[in-house]
Protein backbone atom coordinates (compact mmCIF):
# COMPACT_ATOMS: atom_id res chain seq x y z
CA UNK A 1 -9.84 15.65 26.35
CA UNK A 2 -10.84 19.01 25.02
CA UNK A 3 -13.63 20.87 22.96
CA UNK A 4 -13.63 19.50 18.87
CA UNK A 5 -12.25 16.24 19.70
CA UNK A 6 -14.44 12.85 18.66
CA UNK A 7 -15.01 9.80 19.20
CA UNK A 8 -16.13 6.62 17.84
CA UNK A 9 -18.04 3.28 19.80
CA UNK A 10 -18.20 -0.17 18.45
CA UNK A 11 -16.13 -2.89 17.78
CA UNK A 12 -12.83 -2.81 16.91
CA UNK A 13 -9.92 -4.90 15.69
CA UNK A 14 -6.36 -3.66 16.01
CA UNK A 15 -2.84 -5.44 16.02
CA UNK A 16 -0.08 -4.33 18.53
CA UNK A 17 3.21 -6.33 17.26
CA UNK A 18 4.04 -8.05 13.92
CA UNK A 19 1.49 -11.01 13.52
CA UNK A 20 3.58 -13.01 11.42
CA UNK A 21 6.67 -13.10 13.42
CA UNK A 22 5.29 -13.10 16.79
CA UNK A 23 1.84 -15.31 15.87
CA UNK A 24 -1.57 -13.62 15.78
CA UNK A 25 -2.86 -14.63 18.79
CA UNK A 26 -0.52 -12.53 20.91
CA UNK A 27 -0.87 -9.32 18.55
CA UNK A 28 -4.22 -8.86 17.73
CA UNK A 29 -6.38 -7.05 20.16
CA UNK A 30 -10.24 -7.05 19.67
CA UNK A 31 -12.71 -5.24 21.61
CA UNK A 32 -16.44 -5.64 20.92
CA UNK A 33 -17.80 -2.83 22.78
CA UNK A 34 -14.63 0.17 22.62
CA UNK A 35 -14.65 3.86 22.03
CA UNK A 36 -11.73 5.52 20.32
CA UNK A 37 -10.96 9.49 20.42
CA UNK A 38 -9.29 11.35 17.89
CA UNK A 39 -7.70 14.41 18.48
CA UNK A 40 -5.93 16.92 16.11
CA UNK A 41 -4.91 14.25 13.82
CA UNK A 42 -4.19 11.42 16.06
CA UNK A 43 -5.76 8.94 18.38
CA UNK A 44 -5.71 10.45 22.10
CA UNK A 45 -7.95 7.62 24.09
CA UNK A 46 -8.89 3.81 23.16
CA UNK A 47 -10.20 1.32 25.42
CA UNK A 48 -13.48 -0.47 26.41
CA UNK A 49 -16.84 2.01 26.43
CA UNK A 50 -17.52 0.90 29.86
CA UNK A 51 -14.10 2.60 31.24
CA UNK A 52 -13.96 5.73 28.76
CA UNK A 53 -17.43 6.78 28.18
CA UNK A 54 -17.51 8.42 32.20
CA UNK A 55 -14.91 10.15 31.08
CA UNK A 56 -16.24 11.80 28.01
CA UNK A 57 -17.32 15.56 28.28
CA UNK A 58 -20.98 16.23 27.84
CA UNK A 59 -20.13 18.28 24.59
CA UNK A 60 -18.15 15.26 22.54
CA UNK A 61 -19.62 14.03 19.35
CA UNK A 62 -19.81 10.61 19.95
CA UNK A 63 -20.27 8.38 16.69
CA UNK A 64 -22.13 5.10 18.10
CA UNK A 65 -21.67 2.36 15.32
CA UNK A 66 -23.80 -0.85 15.35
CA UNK A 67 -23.49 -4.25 15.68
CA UNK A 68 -22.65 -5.21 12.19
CA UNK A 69 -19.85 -2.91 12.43
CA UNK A 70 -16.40 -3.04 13.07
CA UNK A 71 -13.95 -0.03 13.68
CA UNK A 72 -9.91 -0.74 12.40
CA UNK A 73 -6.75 1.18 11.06
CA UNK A 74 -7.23 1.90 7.39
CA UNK A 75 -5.75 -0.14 4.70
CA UNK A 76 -2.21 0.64 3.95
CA UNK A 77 -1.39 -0.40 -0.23
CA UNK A 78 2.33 -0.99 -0.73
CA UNK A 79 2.46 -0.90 -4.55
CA UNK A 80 0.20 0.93 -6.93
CA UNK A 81 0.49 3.19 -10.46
CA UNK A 82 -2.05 6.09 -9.78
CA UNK A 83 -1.72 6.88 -13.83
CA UNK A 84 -2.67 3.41 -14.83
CA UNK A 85 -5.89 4.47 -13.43
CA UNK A 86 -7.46 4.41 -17.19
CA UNK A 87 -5.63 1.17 -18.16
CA UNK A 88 -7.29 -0.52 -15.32
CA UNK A 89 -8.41 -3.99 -17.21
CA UNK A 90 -6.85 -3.85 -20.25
CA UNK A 91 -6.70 -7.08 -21.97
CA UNK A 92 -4.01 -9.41 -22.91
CA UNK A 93 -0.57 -10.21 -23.08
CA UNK A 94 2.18 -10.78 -19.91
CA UNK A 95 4.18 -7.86 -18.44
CA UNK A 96 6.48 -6.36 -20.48
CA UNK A 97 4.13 -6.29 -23.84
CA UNK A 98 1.82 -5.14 -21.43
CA UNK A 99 3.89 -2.35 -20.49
CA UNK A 100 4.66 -1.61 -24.21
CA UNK A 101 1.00 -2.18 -25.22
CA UNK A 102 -0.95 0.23 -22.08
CA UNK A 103 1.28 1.16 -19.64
CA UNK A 104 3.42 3.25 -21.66
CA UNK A 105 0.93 4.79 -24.73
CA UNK A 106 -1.33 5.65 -21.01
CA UNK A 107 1.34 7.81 -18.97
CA UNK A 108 2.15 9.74 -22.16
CA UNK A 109 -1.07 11.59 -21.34
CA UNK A 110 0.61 12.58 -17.90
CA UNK A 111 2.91 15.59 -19.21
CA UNK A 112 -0.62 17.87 -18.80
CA UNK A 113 -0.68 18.65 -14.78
CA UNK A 114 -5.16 19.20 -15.38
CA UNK A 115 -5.29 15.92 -16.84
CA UNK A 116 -2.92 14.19 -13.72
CA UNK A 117 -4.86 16.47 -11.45
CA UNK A 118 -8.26 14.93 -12.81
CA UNK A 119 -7.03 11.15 -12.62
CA UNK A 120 -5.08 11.75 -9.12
CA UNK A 121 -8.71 13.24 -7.51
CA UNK A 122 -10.22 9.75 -8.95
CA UNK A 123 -7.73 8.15 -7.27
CA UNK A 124 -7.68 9.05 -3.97
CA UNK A 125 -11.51 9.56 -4.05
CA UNK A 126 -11.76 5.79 -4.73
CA UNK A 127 -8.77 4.92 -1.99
CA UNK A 128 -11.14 6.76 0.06
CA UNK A 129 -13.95 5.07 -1.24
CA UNK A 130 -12.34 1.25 -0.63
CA UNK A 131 -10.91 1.95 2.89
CA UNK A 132 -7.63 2.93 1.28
CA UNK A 133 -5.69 5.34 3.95
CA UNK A 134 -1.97 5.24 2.91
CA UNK A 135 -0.39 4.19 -0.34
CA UNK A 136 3.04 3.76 -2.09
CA UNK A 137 2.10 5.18 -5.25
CA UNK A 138 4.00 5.39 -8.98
CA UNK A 139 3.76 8.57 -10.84
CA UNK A 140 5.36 9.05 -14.55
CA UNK A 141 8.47 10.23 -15.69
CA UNK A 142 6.77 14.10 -16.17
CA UNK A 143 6.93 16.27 -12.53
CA UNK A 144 3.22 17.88 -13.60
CA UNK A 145 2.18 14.04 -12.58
CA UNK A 146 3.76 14.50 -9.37
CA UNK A 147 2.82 18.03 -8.83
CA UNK A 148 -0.89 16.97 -9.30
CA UNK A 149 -0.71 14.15 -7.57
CA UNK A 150 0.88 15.27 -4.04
CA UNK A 151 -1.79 18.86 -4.43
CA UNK A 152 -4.54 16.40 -4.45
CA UNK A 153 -3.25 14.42 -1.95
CA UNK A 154 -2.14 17.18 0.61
CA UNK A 155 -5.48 18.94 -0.04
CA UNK A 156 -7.46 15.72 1.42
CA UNK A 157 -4.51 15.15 4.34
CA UNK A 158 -3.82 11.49 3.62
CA UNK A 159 -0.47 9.82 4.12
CA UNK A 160 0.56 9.73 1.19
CA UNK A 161 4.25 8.27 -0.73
CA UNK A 162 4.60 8.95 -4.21
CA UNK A 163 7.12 10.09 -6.60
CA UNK A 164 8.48 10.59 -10.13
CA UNK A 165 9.29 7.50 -11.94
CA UNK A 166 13.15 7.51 -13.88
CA UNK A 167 13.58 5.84 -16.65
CA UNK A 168 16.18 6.52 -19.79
CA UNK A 169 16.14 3.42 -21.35
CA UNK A 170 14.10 0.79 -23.38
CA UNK A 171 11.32 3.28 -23.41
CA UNK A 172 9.53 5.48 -25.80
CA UNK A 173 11.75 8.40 -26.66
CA UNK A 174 8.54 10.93 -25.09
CA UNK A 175 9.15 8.99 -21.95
CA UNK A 176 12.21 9.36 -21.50
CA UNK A 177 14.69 11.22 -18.98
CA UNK A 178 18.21 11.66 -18.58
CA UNK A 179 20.52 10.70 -15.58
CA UNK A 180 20.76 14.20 -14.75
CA UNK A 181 17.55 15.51 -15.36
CA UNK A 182 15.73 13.20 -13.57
CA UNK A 183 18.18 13.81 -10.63
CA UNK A 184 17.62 17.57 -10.83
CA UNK A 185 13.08 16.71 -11.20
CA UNK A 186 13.73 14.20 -8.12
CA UNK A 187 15.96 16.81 -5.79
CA UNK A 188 13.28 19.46 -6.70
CA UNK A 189 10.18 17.75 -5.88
CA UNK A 190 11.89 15.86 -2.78
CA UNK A 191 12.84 19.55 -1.53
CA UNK A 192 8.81 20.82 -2.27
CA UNK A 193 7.19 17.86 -0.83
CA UNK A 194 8.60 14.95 1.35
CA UNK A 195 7.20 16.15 4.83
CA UNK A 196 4.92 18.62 3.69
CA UNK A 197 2.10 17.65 5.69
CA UNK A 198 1.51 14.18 5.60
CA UNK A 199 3.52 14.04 1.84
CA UNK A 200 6.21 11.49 1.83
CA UNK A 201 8.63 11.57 -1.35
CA UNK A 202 9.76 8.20 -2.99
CA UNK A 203 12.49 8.08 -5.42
CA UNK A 204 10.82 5.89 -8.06
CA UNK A 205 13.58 4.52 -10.95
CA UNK A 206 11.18 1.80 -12.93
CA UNK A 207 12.99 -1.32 -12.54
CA UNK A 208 16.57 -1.81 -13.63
CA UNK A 209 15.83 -2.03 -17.34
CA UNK A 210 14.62 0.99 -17.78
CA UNK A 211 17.55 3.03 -16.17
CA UNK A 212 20.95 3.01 -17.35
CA UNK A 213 24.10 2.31 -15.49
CA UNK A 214 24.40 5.85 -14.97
CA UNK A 215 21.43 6.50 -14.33
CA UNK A 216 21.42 3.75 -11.56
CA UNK A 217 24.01 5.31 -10.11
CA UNK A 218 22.75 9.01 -9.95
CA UNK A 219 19.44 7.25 -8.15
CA UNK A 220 21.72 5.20 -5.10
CA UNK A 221 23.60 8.49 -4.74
CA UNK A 222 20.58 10.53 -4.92
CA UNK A 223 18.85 8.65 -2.18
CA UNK A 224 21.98 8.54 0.04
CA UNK A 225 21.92 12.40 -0.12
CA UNK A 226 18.47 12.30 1.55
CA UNK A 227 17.78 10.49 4.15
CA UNK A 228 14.58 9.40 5.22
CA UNK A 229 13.51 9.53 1.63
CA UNK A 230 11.79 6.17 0.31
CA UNK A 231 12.57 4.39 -2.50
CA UNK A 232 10.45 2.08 -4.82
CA UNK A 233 11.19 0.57 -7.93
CA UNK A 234 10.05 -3.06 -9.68
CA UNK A 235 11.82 -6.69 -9.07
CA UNK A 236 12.18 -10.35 -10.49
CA UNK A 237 8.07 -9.83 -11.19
CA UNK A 238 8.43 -12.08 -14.69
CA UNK A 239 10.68 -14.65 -15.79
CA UNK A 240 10.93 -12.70 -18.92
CA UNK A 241 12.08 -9.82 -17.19
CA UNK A 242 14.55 -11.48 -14.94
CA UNK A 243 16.79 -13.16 -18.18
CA UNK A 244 16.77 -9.61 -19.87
CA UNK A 245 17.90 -7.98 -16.69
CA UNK A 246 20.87 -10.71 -16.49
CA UNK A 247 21.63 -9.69 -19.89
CA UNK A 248 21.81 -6.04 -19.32
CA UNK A 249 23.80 -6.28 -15.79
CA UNK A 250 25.85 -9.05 -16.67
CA UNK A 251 28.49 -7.89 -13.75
CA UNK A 252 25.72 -8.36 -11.19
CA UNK A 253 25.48 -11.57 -8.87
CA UNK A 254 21.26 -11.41 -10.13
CA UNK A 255 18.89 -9.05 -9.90
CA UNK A 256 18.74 -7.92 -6.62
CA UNK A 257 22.15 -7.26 -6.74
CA UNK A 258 21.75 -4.80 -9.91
CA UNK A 259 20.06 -2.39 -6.74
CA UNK A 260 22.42 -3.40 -3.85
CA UNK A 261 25.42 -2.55 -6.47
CA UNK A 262 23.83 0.87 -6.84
CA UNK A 263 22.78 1.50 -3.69
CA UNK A 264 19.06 1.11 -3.72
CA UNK A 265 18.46 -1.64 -0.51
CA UNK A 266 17.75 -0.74 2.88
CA UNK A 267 15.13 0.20 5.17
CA UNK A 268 12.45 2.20 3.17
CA UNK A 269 13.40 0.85 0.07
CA UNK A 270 9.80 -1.04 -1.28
CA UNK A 271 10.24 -3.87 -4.32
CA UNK A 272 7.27 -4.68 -5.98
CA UNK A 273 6.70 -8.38 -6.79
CA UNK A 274 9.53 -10.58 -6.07
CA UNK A 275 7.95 -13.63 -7.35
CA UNK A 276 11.26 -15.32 -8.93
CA UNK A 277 13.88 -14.40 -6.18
CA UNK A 278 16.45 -16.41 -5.60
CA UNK A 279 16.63 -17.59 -1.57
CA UNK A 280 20.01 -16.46 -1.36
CA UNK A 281 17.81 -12.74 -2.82
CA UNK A 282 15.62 -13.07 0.15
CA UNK A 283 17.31 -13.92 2.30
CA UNK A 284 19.63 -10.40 1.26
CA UNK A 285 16.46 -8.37 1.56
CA UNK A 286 16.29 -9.86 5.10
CA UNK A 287 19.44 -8.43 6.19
CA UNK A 288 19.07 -5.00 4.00
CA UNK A 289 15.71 -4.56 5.80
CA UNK A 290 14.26 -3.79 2.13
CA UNK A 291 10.81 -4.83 1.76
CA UNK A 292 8.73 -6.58 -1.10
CA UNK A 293 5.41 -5.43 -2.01
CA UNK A 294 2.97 -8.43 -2.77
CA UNK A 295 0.87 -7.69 -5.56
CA UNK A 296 -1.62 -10.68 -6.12
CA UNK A 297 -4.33 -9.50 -8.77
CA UNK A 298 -1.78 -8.35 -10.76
CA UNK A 299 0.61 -11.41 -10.67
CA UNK A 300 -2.15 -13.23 -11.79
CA UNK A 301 -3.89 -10.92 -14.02
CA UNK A 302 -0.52 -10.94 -16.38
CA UNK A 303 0.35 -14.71 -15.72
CA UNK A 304 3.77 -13.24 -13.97
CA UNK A 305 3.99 -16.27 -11.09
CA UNK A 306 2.31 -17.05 -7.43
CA UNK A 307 4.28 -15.09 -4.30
CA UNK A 308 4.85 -17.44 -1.82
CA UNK A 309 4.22 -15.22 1.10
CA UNK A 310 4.88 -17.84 3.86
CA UNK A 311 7.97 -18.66 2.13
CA UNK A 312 8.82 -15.21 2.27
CA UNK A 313 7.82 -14.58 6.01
CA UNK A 314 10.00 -17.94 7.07
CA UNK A 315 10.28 -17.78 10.88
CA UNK A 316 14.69 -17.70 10.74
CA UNK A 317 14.60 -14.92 7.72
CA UNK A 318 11.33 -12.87 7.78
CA UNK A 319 11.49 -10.82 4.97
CA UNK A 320 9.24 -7.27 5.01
CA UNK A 321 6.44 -8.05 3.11
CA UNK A 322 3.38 -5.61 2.46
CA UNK A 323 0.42 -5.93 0.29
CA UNK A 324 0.07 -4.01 -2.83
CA UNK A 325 -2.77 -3.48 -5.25
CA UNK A 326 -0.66 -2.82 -8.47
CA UNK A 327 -3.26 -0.88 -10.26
CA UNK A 328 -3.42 -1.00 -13.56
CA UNK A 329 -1.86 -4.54 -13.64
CA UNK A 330 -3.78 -5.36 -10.53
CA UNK A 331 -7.35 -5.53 -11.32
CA UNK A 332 -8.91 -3.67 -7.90
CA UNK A 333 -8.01 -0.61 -5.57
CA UNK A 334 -9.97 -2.84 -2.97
CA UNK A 335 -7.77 -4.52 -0.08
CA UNK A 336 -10.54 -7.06 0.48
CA UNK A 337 -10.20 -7.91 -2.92
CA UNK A 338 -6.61 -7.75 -3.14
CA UNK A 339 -6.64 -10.79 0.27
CA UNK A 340 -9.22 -12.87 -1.50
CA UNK A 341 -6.37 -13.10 -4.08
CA UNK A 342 -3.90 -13.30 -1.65
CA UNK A 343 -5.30 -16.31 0.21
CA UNK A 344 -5.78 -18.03 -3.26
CA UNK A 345 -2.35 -17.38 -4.26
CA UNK A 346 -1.37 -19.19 -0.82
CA UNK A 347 -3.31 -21.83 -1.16
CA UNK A 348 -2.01 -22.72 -4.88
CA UNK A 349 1.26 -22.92 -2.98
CA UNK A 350 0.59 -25.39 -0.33
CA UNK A 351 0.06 -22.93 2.55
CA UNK A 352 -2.85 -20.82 3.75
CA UNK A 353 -3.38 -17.26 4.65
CA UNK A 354 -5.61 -17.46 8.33
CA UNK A 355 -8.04 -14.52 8.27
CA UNK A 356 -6.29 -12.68 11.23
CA UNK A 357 -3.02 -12.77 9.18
CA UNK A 358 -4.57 -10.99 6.45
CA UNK A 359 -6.32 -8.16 8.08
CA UNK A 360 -2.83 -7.75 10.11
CA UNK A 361 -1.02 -8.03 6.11
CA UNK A 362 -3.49 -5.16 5.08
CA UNK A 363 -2.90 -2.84 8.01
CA UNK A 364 0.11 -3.09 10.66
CA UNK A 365 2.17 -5.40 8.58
CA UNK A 366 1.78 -2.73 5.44
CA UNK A 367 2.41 -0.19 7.70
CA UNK A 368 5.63 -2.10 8.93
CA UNK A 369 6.48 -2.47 5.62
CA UNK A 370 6.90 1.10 4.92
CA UNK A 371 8.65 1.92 8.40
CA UNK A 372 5.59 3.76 9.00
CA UNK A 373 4.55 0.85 11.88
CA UNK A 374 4.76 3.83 14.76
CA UNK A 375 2.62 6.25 12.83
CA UNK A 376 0.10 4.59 11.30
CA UNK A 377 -1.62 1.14 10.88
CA UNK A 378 -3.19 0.11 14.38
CA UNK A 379 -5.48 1.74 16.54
CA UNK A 380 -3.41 2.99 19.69
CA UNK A 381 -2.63 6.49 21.39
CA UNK A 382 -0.27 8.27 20.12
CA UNK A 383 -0.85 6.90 16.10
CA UNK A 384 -2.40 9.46 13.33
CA UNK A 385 -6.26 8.44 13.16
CA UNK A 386 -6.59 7.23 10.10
CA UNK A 387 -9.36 4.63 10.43
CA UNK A 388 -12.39 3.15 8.78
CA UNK A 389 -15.33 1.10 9.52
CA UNK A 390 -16.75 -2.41 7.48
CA UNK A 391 -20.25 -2.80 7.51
CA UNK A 392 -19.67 -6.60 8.29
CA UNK A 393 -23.48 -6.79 6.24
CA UNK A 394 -22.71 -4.90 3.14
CA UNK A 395 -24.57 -7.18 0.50
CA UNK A 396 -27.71 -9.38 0.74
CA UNK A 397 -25.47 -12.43 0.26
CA UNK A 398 -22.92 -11.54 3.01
CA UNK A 399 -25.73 -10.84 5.35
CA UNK A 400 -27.16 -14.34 4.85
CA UNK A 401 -23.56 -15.83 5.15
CA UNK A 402 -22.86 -14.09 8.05
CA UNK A 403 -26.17 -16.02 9.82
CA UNK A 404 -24.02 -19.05 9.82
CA UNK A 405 -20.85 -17.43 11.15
CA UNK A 406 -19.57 -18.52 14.62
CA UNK A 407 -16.71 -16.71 15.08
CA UNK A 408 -14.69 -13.54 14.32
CA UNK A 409 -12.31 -15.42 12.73
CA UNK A 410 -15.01 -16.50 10.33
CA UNK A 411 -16.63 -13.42 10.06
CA UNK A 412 -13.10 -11.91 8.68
CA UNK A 413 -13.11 -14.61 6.43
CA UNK A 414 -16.11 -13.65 4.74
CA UNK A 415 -15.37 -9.91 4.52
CA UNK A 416 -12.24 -11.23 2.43
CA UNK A 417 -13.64 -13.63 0.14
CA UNK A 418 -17.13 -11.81 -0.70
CA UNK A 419 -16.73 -8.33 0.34
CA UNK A 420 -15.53 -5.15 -1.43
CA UNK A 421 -15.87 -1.41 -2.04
CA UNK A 422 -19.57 -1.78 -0.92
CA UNK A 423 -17.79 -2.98 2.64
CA UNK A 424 -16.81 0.36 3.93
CA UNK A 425 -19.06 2.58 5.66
CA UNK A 426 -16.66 4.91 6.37
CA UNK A 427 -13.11 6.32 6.10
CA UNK A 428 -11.52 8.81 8.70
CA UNK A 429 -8.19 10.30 7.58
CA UNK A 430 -6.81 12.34 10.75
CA UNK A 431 -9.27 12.02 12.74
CA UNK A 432 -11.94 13.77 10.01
CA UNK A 433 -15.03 11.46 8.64
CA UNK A 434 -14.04 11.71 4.59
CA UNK A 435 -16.13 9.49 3.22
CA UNK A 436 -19.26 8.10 4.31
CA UNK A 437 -20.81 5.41 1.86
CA UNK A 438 -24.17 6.54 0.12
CA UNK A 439 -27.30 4.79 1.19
CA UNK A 440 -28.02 1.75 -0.35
């Protein structure tokens, strides 16, 4: 250990394999009394206080947390629109009025790089704000959205994907690009940002309908050309949706096919939704290694469909899932929010989502789902410290709920159905204390 490093005591829940494949009780790893150090970035030491705390140098800072505490990797969201930011709770109609309605009148607004800059600093302030560490985030068609967004981000050293949404069809003519322009935006911006720092770059086309065949096939061929790249886009989220796109790729097997045709599945490739895949579609994504991004408050929110995440996680084809906010359709940036949807969404499909499962889902499984699972999302040596702490007491209800609490298990459980925003007490983002709630 050397001079300027830190640490942190209390408890502190972490997961060391993937919960839902391998069961929670041999992943999870809880210690009530730990100390974690943080070092340039990353964690250096974690273990019980009684075996690390001789070992500490007189000079540390050591953060003692209390009781009513507990210390765990920050929240990792797998699907969000930073620009629908002001569109948050918008009323009416299902998704693609909705789009046509908001979404789209909303990101004109995104061609001005101050006015992106002013709604990207919102953002992250209030990812930092709700525990919020790493996201996959949606910009707009204009590069001054992505420009903005990846300064703000860099400038605050989160983790960060995000990237310049294509689309050059069945949109308003200002939000439109071409197959070749938005190749030329996307090479430009991958070459200026994915690695700098902790930027990662995410080739964004919409979803299918909004890109034409050509531009479909600039986007697989664009991603090919750089590895390690991400790519995001939008799939079988409405029923609506899912007959036009059969209509518009009538040569394609279904929808998923539309992006394995064109390239677009693999490892690091992140579809939001996926309520109305087929099995013979998950079970594809299974052996592509693509991921879906489960997006309860916004499935709901626009009447799209329930996920059926155990469905989807099915022990002889375990599909990548992570958990996504989906802001503006989604109705929070808070992951405690976003389970307390998720385990209603489970149980209106027959199954249940167990408290452990769904602080794994929110951390090391979202991490997992964005191949990020060996750089961020637990608490171990060797990982970048991005961490937070839940004051397990954060309203006067919780706090009288959690009297009758005889468990951790149960504990968790409350944090997910009753708490939010008000929860975290603090966010670290390598290894640096960002945000420290106000007193209450």
């Amino acid at each position: 250990m050397s001079e300027g490093d830190v640490a942190i005591r209390g408890s502190v829940l972490t997961y060391r394999g993937d919960a839902f494949k391998e069961g929670v009780e041999s992943t999870m790893h809880y210690e009530q009394d730990a100390i974690v150090v943080m070092s340039q970035g990353k964690i250096t030491h974690f273990g019980p206080a009684s075996t690390l705390l001789p070992t500490l140098p007189p000079e540390m800072t050591l953060q003692q947390y209390g009781s009513d505490s507990l210390i765990m990797a920050g929240f990792i969201d797998c699907h969000v629109h930073y620009t629908q930011l002001p569109i948050i709770a918008s009323y009416g109609t299902q998704l693609l009025e909705w789009l046509t309605r908001h979404a789209f009148p909303a990101e004109m607004a995104f061609s001005d790089q101050a006015y992106a800059k002013q709604v990207a600093d919102t953002f992250l302030n209030e990812c930092l704000r709700v525990g919020t560490t790493t996201a996959a985030v949606y910009c707009t068609v204009f590069p001054p959205s992505v420009e903005a967004f990846f300064e703000a981000s860099h400038s605050r050293n989160m983790r960060m994907l995000a990237g310049k949404v294509l689309m050059d069809s069945h949109v308003p003519d200002e939000l439109k690009d071409t197959p070749q322009s938005a190749y030329d935006d996307s090479k430009a911006l991958i070459k200026r940002w994915h690695g700098k720092g902790r930027q990662l770059y995410a080739i964004t086309p919409r979803f299918a309908p909004t890109s034409s065949i050509a531009q479909m096939e600039m986007t697989g061929a664009l991603w090919q050309e750089h590895p390690g790249v991400y790519l995001q886009s939008h799939i079988a989220e409405n029923q609506e949706e899912v007959h036009w796109v059969k209509k518009l790729y009538p040569q394609c097997k279904g929808y998923l096919d539309v992006y394995e045709q064109y390239q677009q599945l693999g490892p690091r490739a992140i579809l939001g939704h996926g309520i109305w895949l087929t099995e013979k579609e998950k079970q594809r994504c299974y052996e592509t290694g693509t991921a879906i991004a489960h997006c309860p408050t916004s499935n709901c929110f626009l009447g799209s469909g329930l996920f059926d995440l155990k469905q989807a996680i099915r022990k002889d084809r375990p599909m990548l899932v992570g958990l996504g906010t989906d802001v503006g359709g989604g109705t929070s940036l808070s992951m405690l929010q976003t389970l307390h949807e998720a385990y209603k969404v489970s149980q209106m499909a027959g199954n249940t989502l167990s408290p452990f499962e769904a602080f794994y889902f929110a951390t090391r499984g979202g991490a997992k789902a964005l191949d990020l699972e060996d750089t961020i999302g637990s608490i171990s040596p060797g990982l970048e410290a991005d961490i937070i702490v839940l004051d397990m007491k954060s309203t006067p209800l919780i706090t009288f709920r959690m009297k009758y609490c005889n468990s951790l298990e149960e504990q968790l459980f409350v944090q997910m159905m009753l708490g939010d925003d008000r929860a975290i007490l603090d966010t670290y983002i390598a290894g640096k204390l960002s945000y420290h709630r106000p007193s209450q």
